[in-house]
Protein backbone atom coordinates (compact mmCIF):
# COMPACT_ATOMS: atom_id res chain seq x y z
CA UNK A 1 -95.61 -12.04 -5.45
CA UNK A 2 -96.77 -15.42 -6.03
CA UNK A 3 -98.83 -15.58 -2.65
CA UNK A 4 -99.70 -13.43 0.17
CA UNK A 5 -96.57 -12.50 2.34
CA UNK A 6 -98.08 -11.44 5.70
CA UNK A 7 -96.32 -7.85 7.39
CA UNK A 8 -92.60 -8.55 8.28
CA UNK A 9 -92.29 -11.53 6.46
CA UNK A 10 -89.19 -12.33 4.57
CA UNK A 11 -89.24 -11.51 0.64
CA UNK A 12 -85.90 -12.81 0.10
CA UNK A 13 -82.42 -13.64 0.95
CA UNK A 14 -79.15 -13.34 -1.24
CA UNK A 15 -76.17 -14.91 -0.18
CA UNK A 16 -72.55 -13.24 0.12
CA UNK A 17 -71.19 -14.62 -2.76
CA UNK A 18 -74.07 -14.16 -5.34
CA UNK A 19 -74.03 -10.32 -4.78
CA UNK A 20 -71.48 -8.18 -6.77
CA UNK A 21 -68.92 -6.07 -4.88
CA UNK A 22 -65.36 -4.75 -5.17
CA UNK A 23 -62.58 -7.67 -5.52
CA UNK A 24 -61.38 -6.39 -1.66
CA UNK A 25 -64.52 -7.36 -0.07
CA UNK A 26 -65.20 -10.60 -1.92
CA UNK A 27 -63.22 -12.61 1.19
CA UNK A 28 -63.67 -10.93 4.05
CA UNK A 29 -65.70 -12.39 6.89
CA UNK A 30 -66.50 -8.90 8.84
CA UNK A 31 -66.53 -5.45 7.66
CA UNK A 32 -67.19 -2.15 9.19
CA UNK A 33 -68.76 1.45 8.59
CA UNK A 34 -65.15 2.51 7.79
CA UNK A 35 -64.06 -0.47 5.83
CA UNK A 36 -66.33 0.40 3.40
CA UNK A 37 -65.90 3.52 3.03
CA UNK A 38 -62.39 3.19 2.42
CA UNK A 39 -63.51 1.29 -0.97
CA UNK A 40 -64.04 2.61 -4.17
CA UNK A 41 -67.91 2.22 -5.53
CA UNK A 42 -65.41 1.86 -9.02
CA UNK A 43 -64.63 -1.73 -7.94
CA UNK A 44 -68.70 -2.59 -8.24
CA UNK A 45 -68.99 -1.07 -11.72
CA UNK A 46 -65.95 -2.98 -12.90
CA UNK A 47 -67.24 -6.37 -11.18
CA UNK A 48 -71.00 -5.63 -12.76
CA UNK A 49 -68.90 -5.53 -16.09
CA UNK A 50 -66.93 -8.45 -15.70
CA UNK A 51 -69.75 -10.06 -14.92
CA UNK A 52 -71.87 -8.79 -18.15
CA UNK A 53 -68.80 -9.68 -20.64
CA UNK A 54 -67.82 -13.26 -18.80
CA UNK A 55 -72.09 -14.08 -18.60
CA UNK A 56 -70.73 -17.42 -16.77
CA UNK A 57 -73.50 -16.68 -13.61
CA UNK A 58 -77.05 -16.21 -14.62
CA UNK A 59 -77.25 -12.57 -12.99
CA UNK A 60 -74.04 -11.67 -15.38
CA UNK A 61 -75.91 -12.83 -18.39
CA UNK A 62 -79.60 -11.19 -16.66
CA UNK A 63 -77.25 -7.72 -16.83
CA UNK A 64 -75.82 -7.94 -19.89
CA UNK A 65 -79.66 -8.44 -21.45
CA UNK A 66 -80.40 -4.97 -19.96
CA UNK A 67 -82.22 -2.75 -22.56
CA UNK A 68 -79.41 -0.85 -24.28
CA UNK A 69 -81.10 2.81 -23.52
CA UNK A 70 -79.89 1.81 -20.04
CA UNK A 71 -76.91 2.83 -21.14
CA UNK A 72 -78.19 6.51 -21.87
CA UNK A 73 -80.42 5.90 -18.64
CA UNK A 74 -78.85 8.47 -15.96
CA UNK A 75 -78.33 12.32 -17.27
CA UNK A 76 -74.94 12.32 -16.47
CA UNK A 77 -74.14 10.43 -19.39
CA UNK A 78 -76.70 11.53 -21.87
CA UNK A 79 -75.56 12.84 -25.51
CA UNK A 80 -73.85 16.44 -24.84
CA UNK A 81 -76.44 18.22 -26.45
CA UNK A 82 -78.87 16.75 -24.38
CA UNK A 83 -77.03 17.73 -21.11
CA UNK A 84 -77.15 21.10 -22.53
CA UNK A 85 -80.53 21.12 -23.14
CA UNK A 86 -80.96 20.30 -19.31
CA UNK A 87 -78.46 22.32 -18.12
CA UNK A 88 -80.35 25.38 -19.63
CA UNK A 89 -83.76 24.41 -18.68
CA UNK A 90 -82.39 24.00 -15.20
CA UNK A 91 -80.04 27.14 -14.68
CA UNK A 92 -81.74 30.45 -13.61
CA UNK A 93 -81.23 33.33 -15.68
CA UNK A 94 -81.76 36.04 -13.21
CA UNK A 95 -79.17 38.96 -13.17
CA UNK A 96 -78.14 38.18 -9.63
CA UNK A 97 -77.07 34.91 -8.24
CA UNK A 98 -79.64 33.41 -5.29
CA UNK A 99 -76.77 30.69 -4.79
CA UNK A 100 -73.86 29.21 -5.40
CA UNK A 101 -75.24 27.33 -8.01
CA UNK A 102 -78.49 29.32 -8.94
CA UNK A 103 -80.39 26.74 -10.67
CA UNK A 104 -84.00 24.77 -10.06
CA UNK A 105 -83.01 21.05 -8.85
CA UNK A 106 -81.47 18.55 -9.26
CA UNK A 107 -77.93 20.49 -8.47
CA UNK A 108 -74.71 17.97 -9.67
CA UNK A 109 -75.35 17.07 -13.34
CA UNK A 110 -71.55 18.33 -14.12
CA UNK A 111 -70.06 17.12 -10.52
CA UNK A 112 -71.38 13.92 -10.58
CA UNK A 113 -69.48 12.90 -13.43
CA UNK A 114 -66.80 14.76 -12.72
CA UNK A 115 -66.34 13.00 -9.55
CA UNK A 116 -66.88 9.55 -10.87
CA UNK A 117 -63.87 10.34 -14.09
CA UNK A 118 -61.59 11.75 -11.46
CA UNK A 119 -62.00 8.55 -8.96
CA UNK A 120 -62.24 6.22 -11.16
CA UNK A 121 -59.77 7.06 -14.28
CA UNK A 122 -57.40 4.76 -13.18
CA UNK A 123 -59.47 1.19 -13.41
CA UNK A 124 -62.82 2.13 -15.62
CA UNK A 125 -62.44 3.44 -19.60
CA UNK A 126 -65.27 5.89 -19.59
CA UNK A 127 -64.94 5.53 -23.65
CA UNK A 128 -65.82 1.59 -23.35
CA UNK A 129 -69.53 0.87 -23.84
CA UNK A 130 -69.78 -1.45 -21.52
CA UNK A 131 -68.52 0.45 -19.33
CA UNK A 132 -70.83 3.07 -19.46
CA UNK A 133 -73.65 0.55 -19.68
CA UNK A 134 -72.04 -1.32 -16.39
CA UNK A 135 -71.87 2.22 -14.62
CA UNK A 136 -75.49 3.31 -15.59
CA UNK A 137 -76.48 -0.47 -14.16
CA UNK A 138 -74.54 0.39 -11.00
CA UNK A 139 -76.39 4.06 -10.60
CA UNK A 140 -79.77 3.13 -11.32
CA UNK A 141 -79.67 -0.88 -9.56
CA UNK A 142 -77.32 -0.32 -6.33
CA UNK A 143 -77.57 -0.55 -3.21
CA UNK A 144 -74.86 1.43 -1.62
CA UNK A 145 -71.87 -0.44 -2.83
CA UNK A 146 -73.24 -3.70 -3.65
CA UNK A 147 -75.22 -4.98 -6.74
CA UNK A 148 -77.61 -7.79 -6.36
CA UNK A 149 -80.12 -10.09 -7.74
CA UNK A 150 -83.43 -9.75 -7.28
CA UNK A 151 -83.41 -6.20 -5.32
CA UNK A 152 -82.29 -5.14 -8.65
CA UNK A 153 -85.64 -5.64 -9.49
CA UNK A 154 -87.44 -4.08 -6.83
CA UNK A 155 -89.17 -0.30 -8.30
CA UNK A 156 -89.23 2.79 -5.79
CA UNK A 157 -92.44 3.67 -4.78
CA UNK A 158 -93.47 6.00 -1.75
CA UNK A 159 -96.12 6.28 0.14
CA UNK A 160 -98.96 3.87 -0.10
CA UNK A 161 -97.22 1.95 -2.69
CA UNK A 162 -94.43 0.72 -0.19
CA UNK A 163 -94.64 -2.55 0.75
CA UNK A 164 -90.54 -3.47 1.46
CA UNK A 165 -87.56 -2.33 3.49
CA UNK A 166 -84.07 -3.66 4.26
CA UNK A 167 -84.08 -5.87 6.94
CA UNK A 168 -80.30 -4.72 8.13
CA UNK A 169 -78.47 -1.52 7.48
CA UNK A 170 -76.02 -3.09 5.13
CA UNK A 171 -73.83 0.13 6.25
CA UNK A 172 -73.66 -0.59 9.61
CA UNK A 173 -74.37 -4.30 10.05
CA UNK A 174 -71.97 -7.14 8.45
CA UNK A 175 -74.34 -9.18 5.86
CA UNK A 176 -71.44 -11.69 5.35
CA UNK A 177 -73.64 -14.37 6.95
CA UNK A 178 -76.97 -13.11 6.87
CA UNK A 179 -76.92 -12.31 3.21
CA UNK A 180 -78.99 -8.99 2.05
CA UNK A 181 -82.60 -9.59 3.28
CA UNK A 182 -85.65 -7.66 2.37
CA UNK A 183 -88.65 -7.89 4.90
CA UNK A 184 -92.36 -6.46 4.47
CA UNK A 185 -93.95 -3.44 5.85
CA UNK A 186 -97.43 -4.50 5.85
CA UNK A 187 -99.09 -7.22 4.20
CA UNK A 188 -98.73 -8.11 0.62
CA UNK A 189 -101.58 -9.95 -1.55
CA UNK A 190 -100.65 -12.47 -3.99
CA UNK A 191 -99.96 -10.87 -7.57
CA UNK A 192 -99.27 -7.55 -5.79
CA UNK A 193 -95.87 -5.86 -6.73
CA UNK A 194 -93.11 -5.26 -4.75
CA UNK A 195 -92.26 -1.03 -3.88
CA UNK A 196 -88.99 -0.23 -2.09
CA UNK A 197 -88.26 3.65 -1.39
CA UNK A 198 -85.35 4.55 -2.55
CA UNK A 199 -85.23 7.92 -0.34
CA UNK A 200 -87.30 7.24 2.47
CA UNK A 201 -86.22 3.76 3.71
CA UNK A 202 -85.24 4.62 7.59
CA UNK A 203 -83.44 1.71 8.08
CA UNK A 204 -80.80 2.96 5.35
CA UNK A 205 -81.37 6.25 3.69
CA UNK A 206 -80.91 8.46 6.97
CA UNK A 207 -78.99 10.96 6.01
CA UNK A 208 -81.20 11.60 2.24
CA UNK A 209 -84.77 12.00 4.24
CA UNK A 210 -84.15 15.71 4.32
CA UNK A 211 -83.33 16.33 0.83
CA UNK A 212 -83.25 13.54 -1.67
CA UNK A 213 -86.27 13.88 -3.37
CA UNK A 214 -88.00 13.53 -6.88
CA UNK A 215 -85.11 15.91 -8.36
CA UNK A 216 -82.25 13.70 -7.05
CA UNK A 217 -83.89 10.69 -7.97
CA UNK A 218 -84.32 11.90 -11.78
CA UNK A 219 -80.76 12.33 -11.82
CA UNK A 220 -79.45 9.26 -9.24
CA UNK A 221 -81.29 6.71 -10.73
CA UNK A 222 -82.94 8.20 -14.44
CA UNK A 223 -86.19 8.08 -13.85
CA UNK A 224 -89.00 10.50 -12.86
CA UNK A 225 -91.25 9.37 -10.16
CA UNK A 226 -94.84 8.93 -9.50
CA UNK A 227 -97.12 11.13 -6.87
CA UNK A 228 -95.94 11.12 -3.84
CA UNK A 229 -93.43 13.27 -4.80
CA UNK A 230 -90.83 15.47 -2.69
CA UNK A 231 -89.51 18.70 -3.84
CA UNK A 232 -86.98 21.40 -2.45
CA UNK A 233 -86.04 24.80 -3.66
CA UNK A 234 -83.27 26.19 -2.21
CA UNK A 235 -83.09 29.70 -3.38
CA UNK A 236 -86.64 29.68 -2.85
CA UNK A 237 -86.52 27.99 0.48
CA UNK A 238 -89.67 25.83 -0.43
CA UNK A 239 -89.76 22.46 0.34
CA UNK A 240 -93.28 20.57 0.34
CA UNK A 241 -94.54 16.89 -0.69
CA UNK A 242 -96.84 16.39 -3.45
CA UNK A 243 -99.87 13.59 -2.24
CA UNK A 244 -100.72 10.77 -4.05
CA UNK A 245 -103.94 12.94 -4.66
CA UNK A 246 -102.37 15.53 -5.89
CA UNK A 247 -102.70 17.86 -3.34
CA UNK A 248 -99.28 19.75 -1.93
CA UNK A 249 -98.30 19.65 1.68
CA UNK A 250 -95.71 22.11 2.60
CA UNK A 251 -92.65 20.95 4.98
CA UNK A 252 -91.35 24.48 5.99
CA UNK A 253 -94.25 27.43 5.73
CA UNK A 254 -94.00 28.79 2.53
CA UNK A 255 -92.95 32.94 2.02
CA UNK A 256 -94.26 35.52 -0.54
CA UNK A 257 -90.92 36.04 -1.48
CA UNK A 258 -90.52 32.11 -2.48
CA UNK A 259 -93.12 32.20 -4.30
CA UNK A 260 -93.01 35.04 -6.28
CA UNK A 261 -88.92 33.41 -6.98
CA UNK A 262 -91.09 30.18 -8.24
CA UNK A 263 -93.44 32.33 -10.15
CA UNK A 264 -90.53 33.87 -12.02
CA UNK A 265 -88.46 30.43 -12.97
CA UNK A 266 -92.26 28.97 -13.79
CA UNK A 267 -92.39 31.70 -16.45
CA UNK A 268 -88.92 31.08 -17.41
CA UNK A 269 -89.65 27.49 -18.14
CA UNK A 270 -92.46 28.13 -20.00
CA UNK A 271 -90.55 30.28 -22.42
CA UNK A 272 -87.89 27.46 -22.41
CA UNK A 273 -90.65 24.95 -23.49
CA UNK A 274 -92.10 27.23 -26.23
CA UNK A 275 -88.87 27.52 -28.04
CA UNK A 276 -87.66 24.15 -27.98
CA UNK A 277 -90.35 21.70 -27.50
CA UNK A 278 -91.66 21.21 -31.18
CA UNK A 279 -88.39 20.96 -32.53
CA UNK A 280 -86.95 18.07 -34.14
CA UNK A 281 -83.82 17.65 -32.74
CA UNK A 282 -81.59 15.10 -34.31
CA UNK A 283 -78.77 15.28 -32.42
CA UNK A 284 -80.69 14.04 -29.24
CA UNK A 285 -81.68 10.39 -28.87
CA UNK A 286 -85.41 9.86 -28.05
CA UNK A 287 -85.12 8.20 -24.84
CA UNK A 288 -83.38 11.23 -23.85
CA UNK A 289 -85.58 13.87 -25.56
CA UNK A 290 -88.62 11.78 -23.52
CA UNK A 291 -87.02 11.51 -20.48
CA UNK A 292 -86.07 15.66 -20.32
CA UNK A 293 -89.74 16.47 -20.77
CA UNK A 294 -90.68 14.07 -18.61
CA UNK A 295 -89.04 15.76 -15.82
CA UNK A 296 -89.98 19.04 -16.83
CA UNK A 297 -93.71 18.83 -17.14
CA UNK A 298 -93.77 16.89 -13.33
CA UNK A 299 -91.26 20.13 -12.29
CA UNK A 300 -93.42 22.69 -13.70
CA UNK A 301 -96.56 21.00 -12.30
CA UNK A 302 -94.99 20.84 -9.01
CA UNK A 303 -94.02 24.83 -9.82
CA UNK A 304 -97.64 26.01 -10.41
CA UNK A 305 -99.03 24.08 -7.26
CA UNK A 306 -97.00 26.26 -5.42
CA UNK A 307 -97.82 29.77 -7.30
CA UNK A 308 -101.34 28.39 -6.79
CA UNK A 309 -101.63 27.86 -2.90
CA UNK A 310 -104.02 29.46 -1.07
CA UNK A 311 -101.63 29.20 2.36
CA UNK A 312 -101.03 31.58 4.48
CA UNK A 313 -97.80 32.68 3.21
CA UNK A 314 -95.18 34.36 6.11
CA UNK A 315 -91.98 35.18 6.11
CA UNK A 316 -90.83 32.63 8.83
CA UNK A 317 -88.34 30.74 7.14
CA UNK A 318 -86.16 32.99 6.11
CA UNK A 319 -85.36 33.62 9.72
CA UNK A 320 -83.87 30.75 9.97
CA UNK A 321 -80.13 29.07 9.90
CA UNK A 322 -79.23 27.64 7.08
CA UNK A 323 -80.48 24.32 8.14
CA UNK A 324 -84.02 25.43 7.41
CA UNK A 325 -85.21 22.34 5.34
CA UNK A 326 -83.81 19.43 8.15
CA UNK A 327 -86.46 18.26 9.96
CA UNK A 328 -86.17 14.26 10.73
CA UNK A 329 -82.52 13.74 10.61
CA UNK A 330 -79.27 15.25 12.27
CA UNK A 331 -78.20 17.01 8.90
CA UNK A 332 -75.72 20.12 9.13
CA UNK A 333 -77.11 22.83 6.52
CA UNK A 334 -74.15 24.02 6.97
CA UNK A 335 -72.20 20.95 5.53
CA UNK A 336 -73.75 21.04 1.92
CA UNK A 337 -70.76 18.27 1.10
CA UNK A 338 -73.65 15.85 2.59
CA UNK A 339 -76.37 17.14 0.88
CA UNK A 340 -77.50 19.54 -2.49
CA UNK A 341 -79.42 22.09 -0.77
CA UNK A 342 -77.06 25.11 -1.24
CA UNK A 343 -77.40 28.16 1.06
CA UNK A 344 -78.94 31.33 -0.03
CA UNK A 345 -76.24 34.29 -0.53
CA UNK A 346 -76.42 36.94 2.16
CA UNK A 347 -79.27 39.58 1.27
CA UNK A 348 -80.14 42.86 3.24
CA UNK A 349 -82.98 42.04 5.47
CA UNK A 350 -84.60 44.67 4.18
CA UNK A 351 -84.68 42.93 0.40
CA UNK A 352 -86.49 40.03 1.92
């Protein structure tokens, strides 16, 4: 900032027609809830590279200067051999399945392309490099289905380091007139930077408080983040906060038998690491190779905080429905089309 903002002070306002939507939108003077999601988020990513190719507004030609590992940012699209890489650090090896999907988080590295090649096949070429860098823009700069200046800009940060929010739920409230407006929390001192959470924002991220943590954002928006971090374990049933001190706060109580299942994947991973960290591997672009060890060491550590708790461990919470980890929101367990965190498969209480 270039001077003190005091707390709930506007940081900025963008008009309706600098921000970067689907064509449909562009002219309407109301929308609703349901309007938008009848739109495709593949109208965005095509206007964000229209707007890169044409560079006839100053944000077009701001996008199109985006560092080109941007467009290798998000895991979804990394090199093959580097999603392979992940996919086998991730995915359990254990002889019987704990879920559906058996793996340490984030869950959706193959859906969440496959959903975005199977909505969008008929207006994006997922073989153009622009369109790739376009969609890794939309991923990792969004905000639901809009792209705009100067939020763009705004890093996540949790905790102490938040300092912004949304001033409407763009979701539920028209911006047409307003514009998209960012507000403080608290007050700001000149030269200090801006922090937005990305996961934790009440006023839009609702339904993600629950389970959208530092696994989702790796793979949502590329990057790993900094402490305070969240992290859930289904098949563990763990779910617990890591402080900006480093110190872990547990969410649910934490069980012997979760972490004895987080002992055994810790010891996985560290067989994982010995036979494929010191090799060169050519195939896999650096910002990739970085980025994949990046996330694993910050996994690992978050691992071996658990293993290393001297809580009272108790077997509480696997006595509960399958909406064990929902504590602030109205989330369904059962309805794991809103959220990752898979159920465990049915186990004799007497294995527990």
């Amino acid at each position: 900032t270039t001077g003190p903002l005091d707390s709930g002070e506007l940081v900025f306002s963008i008009p309706w027609n600098m921000i970067l939507m689907p064509d449909e939108l562009r002219n309407v003077t109301e929308y609703s809830l349901e309007y938008l999601n009848s739109l495709s988020y593949c109208g965005t990513v095509k206007a964000v590279a229209d707007a890169m190719i044409s560079k006839e507004t100053p944000f077009g030609r701001l996008l199109a200067a985006a560092d080109k590992p941007s467009k290798t940012f998000l895991p979804i699209y990394w090199s093959e051999p580097a999603r392979d890489l992940l996919s086998e650090m991730l995915k359990s090896t254990r002889a019987k399945s704990l879920t559906r999907n058996d793996s340490l988080p984030p869950h959706g590295l193959d859906e969440e392309r496959q959903l975005w090649e199977e909505s969008c096949w008929d207006m994006l070429d997922f073989n153009d490099e622009n369109t790739l860098h376009a969609l890794n823009l939309f991923k990792s700069r969004s905000d639901g289905i809009f792209v705009i200046p100067f939020y763009d800009m705004v890093n996540h940060g949790n905790g102490k380091k938040t300092n912004v929010r949304h001033a409407h739920n763009i979701f539920e409230e028209c911006i047409t007139e307003t514009g998209h407006e960012m507000v403080t929390t608290k007050r700001v001192e000149e030269g200090e930077q801006l922090y937005l959470s990305y996961n934790q924002d009440k006023v839009l991220t609702e339904s993600w408080i629950d389970w959208f943590g530092t696994p989702e954002l790796f793979l949502f928006f590329g990057f790993v983040e900094q402490h305070p971090q969240r992290w859930l374990f289904d098949f563990a049933r763990i779910k617990f906060d890591l402080e900006e001190d480093g110190s872990i706060t547990f969410l649910v109580p934490p069980s012997e038998r979760g972490v004895s299942l987080l002992k055994e994947e810790l010891a996985r991973l560290d067989s994982f690491a010995g036979k494929y960290r010191n090799v060169v591997r050519k195939d896999i672009l650096d910002s990739e190779w970085q980025s994949l060890w990046s996330y694993y060491d910050a996994m690992h550590n978050a691992m071996s905080k658990v293993v290393e708790t001297n809580a009272t461990l108790t077997d509480e919470v696997w006595k509960l429905s399958n909406s064990w980890f929902v504590q602030e929101t109205s989330l369904d367990g059962e309805d794991d089309s809103w959220h990752w965190v898979l159920p465990v498969i049915e186990t004799k209480s007497d294995e527990l």
